[in-house]
Protein backbone atom coordinates (compact mmCIF):
# COMPACT_ATOMS: atom_id res chain seq x y z
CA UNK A 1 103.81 161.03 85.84
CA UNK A 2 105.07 162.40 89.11
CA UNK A 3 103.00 165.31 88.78
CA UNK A 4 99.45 163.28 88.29
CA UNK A 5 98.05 160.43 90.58
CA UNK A 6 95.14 158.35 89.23
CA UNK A 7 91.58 158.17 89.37
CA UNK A 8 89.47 155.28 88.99
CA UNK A 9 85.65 154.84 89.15
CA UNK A 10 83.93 151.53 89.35
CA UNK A 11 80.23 152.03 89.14
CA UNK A 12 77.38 148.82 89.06
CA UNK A 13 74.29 150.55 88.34
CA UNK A 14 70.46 149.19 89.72
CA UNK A 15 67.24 148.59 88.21
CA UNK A 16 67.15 152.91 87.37
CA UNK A 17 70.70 153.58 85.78
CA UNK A 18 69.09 156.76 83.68
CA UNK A 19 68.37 158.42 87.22
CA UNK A 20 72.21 158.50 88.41
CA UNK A 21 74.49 161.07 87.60
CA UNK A 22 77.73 161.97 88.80
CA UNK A 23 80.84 165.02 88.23
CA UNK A 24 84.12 165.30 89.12
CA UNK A 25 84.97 169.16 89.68
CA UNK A 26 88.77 170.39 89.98
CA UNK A 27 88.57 173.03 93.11
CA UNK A 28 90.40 175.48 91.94
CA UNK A 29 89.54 175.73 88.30
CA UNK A 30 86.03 174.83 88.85
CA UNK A 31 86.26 172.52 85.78
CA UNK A 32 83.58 169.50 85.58
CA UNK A 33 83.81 166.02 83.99
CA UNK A 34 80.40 164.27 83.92
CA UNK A 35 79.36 160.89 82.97
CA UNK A 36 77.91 159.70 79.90
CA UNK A 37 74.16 158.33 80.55
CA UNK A 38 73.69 155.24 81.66
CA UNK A 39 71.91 152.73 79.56
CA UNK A 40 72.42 149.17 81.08
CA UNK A 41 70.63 148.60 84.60
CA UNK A 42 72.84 145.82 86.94
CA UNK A 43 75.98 146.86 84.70
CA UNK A 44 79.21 147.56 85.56
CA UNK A 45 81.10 150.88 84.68
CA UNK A 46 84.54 151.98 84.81
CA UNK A 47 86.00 155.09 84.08
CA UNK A 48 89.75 155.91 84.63
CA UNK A 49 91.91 159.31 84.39
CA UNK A 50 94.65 161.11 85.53
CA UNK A 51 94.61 164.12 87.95
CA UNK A 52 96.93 166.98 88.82
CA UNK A 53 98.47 166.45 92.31
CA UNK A 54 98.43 170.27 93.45
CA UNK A 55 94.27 170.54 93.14
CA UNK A 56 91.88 169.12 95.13
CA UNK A 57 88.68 167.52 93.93
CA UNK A 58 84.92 166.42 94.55
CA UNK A 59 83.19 163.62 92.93
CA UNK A 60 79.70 163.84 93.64
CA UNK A 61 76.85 160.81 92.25
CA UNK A 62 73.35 162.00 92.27
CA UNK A 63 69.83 159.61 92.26
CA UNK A 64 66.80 161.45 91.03
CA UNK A 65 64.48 158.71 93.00
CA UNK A 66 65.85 160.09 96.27
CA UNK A 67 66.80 156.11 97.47
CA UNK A 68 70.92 155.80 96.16
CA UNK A 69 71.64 152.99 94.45
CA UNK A 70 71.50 149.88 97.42
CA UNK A 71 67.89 149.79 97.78
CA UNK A 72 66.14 150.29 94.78
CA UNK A 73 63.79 147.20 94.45
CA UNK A 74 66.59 144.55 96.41
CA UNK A 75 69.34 146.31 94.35
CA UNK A 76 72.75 145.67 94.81
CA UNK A 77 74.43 148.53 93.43
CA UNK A 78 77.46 150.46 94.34
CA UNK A 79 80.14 152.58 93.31
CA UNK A 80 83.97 152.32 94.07
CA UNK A 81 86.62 154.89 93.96
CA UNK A 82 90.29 153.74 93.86
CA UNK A 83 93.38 156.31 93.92
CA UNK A 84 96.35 154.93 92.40
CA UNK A 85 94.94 151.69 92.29
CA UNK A 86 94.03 151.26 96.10
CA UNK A 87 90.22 151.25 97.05
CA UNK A 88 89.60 154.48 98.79
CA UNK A 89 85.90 154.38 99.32
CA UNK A 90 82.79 152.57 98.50
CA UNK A 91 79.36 153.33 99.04
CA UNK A 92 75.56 153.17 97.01
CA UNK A 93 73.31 153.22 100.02
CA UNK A 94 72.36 157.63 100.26
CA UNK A 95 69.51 159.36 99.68
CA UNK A 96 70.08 162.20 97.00
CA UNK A 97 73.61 162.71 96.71
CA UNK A 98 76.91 161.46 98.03
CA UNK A 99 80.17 164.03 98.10
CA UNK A 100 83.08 163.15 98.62
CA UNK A 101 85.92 166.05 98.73
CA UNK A 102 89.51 164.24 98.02
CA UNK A 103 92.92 165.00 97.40
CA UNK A 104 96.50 163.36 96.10
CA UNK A 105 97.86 160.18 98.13
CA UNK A 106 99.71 161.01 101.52
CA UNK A 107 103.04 161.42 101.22
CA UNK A 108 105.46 159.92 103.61
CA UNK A 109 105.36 161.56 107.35
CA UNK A 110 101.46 161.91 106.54
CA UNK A 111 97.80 159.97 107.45
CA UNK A 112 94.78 160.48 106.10
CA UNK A 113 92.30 161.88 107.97
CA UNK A 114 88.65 161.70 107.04
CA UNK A 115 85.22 163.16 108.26
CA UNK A 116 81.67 161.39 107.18
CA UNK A 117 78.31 162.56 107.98
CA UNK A 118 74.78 161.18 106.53
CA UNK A 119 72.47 163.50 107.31
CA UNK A 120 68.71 163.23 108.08
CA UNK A 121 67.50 166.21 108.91
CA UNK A 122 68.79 169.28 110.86
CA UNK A 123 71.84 169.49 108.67
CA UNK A 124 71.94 173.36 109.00
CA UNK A 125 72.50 173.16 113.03
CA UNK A 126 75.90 170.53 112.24
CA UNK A 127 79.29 172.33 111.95
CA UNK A 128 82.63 170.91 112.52
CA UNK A 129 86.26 172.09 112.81
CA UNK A 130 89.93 170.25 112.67
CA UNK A 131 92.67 172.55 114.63
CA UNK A 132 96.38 171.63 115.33
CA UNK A 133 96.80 172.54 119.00
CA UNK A 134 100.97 173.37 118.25
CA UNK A 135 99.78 175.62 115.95
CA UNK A 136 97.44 177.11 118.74
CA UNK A 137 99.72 177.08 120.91
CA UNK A 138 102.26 179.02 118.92
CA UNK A 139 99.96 181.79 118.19
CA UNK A 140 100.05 181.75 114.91
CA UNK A 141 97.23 182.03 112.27
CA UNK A 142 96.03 178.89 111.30
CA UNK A 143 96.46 177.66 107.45
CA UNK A 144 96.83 175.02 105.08
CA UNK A 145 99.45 173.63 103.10
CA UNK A 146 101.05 176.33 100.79
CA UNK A 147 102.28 174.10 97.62
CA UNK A 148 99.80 171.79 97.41
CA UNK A 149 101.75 168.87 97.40
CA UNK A 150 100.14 166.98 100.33
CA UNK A 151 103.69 167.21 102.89
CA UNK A 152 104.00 168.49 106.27
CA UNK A 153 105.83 171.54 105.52
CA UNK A 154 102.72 173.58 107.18
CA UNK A 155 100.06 172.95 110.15
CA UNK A 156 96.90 172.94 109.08
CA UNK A 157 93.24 173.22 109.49
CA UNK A 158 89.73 172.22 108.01
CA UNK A 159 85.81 173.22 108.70
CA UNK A 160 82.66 171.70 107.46
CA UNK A 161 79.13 172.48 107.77
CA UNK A 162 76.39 173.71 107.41
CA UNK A 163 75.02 170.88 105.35
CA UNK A 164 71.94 169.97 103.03
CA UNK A 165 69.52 167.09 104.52
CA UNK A 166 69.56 164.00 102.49
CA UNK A 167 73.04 164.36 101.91
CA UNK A 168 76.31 161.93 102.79
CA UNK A 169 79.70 163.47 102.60
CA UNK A 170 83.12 162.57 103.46
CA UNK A 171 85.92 165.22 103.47
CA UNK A 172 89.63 163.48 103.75
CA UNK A 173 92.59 165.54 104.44
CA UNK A 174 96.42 164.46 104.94
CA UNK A 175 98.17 165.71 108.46
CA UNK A 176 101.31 165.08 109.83
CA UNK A 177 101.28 161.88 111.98
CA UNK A 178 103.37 164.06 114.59
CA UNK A 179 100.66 166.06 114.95
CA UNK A 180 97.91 166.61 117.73
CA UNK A 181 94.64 167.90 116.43
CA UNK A 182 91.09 168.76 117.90
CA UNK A 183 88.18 167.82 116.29
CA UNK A 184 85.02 170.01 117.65
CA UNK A 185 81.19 168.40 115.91
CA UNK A 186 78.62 170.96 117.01
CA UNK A 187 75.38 169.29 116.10
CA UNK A 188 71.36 170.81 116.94
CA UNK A 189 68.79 169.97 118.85
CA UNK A 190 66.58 168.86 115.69
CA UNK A 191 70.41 167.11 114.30
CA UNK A 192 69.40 163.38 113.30
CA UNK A 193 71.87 160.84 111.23
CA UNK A 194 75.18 159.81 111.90
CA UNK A 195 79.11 161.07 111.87
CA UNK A 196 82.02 159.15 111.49
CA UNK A 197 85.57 159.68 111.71
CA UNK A 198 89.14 158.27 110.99
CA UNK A 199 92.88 158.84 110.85
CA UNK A 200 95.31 156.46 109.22
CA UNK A 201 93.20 153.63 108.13
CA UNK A 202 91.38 153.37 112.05
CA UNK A 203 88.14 154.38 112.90
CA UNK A 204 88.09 156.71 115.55
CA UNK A 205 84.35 157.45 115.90
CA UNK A 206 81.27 156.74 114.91
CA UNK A 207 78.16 157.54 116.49
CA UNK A 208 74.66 159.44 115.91
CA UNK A 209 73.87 162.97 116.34
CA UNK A 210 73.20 164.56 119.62
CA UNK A 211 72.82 167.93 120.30
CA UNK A 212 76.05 169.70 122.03
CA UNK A 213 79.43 170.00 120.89
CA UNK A 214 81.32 166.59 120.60
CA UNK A 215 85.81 167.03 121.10
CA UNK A 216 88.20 164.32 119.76
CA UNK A 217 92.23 164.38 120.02
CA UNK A 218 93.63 163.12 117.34
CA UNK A 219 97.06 161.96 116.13
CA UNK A 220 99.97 161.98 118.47
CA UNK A 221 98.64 164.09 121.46
């Protein structure tokens, strides 16, 4: 339907599978799916529904060993998530937990725009914010889009941080190609890991903490 976009999960488990976990939570109703337990170690899962275009989600996967799901005794395991069909990130190799905060495809006239950060340690110092300088400009009050349908009928803007140590997250957002945007990282002086961002399929930056504040243009500026 129109109204729903799909959600796949493709999840190889390592030599542990009974210490992952993982949820889906809708952000506006709160409501959480959760997997079934895991019985098969180097097995391959997948799980597939539908989702309402006008929320916004997170899918979070959990390891109670603190070591993801990569390096567990030479493991190779991973997870995949794929949004109507097309792969829209991969990963296995965190420490506790791995969030990822996502959304309905872009529609035409939009990119996606995404923010990662692994953390180490220091993650209560690291804050970061996503402005439209028109929107600036025109002294108006920043906000996001009003029907929830992923278009460019508003300007918008996003903030992260503070975060937990141990932690990876990536936070993806869709913004009007025609738009300029400032990105402002403000990491600590005890800050250590890594940050990465990209807009429409291109990285844009990736590079370890250091303390300061850190200013990227982005989109058509």
């Amino acid at each position: 339907q129109i109204s729903e976009f799909k959600f796949t999960l493709i999840l190889k488990t390592d030599h542990n599978p009974g210490e992952i976990s993982w949820e889906l939570r809708r952000s506006d109703t709160h409501v959480v799916i959760k997997n079934m337990p895991y019985p098969a170690a180097m097995y391959k899962y997948n799980y597939t529904t539908c989702l309402k275009r006008s929320a916004d989600y997170e899918w979070s996967i959990f390891d109670r060993s603190l070591n993801g799901i990569q390096t567990d005794l030479g493991a190779h395991g991973y997870f995949t998530l794929l949004i109507d069909d097309d792969v829209f990130i991969s990963g296995g190799n965190f420490d506790y937990a791995h969030m990822i905060f996502f959304s309905a495809p872009c529609q035409h006239g939009m990119a996606q725009f995404e923010y990662q950060t692994n953390i180490v340690d220091g993650g209560d110092d690291v804050r970061w914010s996503l402005r439209s300088l028109q929107l600036q400009q025109s002294g108006l009050e920043d906000h996001t889009d009003n029907d929830n349908d992923n278009d460019n009928d508003t300007p918008v803007s996003y903030t992260g941080g503070p975060f937990q140590n141990g932690i990876k997250q990536s936070v993806s957002a869709c913004l009007d190609v025609s738009g300029c945007y400032n990105l402002t990282s403000v990491q600590g002086n005890t800050t250590s890991g890594s940050y990465g961002v990209m807009f429409g399929g291109v990285s844009l930056k990736h590079s370890s903490f250091y303390p300061g504040n850190d200013v990227l243009l982005i989109g058509n500026c």
